[in-house]
C-alpha atoms as a PDB file:
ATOM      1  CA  UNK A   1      15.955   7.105  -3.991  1.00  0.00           C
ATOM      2  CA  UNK A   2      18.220   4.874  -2.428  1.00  0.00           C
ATOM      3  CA  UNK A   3      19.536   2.022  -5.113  1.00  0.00           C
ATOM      4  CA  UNK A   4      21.155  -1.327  -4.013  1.00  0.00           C
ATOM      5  CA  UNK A   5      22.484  -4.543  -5.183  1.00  0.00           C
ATOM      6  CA  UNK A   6      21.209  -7.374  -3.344  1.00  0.00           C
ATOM      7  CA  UNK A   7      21.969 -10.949  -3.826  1.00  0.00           C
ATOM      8  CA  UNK A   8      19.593 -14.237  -2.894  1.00  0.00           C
ATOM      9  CA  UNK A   9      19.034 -14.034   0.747  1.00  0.00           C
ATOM     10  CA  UNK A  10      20.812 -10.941   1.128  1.00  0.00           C
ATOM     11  CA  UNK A  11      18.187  -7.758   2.942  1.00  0.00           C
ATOM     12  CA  UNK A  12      17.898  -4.265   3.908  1.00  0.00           C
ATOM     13  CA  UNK A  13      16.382  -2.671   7.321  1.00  0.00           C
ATOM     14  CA  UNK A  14      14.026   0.043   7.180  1.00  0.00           C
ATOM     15  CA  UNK A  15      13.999   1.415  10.840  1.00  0.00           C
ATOM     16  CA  UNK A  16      13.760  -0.911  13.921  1.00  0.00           C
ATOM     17  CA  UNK A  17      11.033  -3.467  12.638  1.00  0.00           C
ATOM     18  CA  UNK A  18      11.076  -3.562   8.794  1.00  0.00           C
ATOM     19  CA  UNK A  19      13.246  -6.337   7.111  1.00  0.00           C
ATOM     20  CA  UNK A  20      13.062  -6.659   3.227  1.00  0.00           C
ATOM     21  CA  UNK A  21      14.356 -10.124   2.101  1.00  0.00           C
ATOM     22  CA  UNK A  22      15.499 -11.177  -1.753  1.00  0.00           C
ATOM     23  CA  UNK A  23      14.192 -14.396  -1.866  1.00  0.00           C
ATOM     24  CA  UNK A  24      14.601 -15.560  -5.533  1.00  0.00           C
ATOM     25  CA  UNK A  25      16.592 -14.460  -8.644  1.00  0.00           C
ATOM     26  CA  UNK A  26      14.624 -15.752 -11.708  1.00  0.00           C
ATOM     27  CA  UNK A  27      15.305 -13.668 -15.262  1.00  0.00           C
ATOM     28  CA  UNK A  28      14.430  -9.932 -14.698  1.00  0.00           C
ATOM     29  CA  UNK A  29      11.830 -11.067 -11.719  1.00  0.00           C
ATOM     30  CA  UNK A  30      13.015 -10.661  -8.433  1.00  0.00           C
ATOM     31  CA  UNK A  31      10.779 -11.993  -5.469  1.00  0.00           C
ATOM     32  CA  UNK A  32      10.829 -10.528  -2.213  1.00  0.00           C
ATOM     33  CA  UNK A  33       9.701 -10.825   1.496  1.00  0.00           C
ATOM     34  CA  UNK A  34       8.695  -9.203   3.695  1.00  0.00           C
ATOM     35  CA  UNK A  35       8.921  -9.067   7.350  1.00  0.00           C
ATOM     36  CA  UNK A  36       6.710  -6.659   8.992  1.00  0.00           C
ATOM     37  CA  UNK A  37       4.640  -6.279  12.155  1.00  0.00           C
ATOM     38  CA  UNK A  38       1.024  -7.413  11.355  1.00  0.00           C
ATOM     39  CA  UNK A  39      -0.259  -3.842  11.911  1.00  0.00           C
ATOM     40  CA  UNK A  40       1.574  -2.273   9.483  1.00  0.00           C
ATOM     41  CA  UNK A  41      -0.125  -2.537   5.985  1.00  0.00           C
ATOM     42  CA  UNK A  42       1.943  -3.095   3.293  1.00  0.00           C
ATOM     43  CA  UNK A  43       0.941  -3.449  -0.621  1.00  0.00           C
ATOM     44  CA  UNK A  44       2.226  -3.890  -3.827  1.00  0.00           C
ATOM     45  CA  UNK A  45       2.790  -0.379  -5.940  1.00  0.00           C
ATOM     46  CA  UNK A  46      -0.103  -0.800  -8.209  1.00  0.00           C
ATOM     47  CA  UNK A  47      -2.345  -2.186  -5.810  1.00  0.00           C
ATOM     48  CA  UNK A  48      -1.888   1.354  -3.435  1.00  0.00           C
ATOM     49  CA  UNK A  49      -2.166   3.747  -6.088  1.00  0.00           C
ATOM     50  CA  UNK A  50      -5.768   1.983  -7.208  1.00  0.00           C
ATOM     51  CA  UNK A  51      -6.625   2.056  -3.130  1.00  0.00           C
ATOM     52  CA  UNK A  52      -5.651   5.721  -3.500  1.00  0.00           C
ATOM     53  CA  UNK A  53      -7.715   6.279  -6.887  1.00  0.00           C
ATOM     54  CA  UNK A  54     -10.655   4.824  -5.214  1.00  0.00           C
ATOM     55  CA  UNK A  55     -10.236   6.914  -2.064  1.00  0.00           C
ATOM     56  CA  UNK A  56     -10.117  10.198  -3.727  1.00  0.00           C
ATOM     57  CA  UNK A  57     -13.156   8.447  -6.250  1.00  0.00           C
ATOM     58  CA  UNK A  58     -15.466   8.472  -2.317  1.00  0.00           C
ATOM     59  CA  UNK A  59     -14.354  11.481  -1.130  1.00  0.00           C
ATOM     60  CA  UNK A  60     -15.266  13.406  -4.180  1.00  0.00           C
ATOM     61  CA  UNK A  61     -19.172  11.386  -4.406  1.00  0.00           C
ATOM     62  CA  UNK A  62     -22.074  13.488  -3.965  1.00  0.00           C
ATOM     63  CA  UNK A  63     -24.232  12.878  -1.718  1.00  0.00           C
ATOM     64  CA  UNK A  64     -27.473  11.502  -3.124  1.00  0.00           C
ATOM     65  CA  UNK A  65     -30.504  13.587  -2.951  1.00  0.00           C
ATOM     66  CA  UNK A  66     -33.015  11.823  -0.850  1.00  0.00           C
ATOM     67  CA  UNK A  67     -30.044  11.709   2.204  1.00  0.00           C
ATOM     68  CA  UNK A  68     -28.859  14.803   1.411  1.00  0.00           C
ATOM     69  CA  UNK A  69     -32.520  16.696   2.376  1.00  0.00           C
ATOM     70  CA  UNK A  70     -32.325  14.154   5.317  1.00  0.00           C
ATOM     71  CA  UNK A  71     -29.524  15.255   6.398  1.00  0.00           C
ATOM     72  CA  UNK A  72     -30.536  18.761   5.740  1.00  0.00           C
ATOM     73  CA  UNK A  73     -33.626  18.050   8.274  1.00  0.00           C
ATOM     74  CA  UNK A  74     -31.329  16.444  11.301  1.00  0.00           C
ATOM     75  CA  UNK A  75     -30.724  19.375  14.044  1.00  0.00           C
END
């Protein structure tokens, strides 16, 4: 992990089109932006590991039993 001190309007780069901005010093809570290209998804930490716990949640479903023999039946 790569550790830096930052100060209010200060940023990093991550690659050609990434820009990570501190916007506000307030206490222990730092706020940050952002800039990204509109494609690229970006969430907070908590919010991608519950996407991720959700994912593995559907891909580990079974497959109820009235479309399961349906699908059974499909050539």
């Amino acid at each position: 992990m790569l550790v830096l001190a930052r100060r209010v309007n200060d940023s990093i780069v991550i690659g050609d089109n990434i820009e990570i901005v501190v916007v506000e010093i307030k206490g222990d809570q730092v706020k940050l932006g952002v800039k990204a290209p509109r494609e690229l998804k970006v969430f907070r930490g908590e919010i991608y590991a519950e996407i991720q716990k959700e994912n593995k949640a559907a891909s580990e479903s079974q497959v109820p039993g009235d479309l399961d023999r349906f699908l059974k039946k499909s050539p």
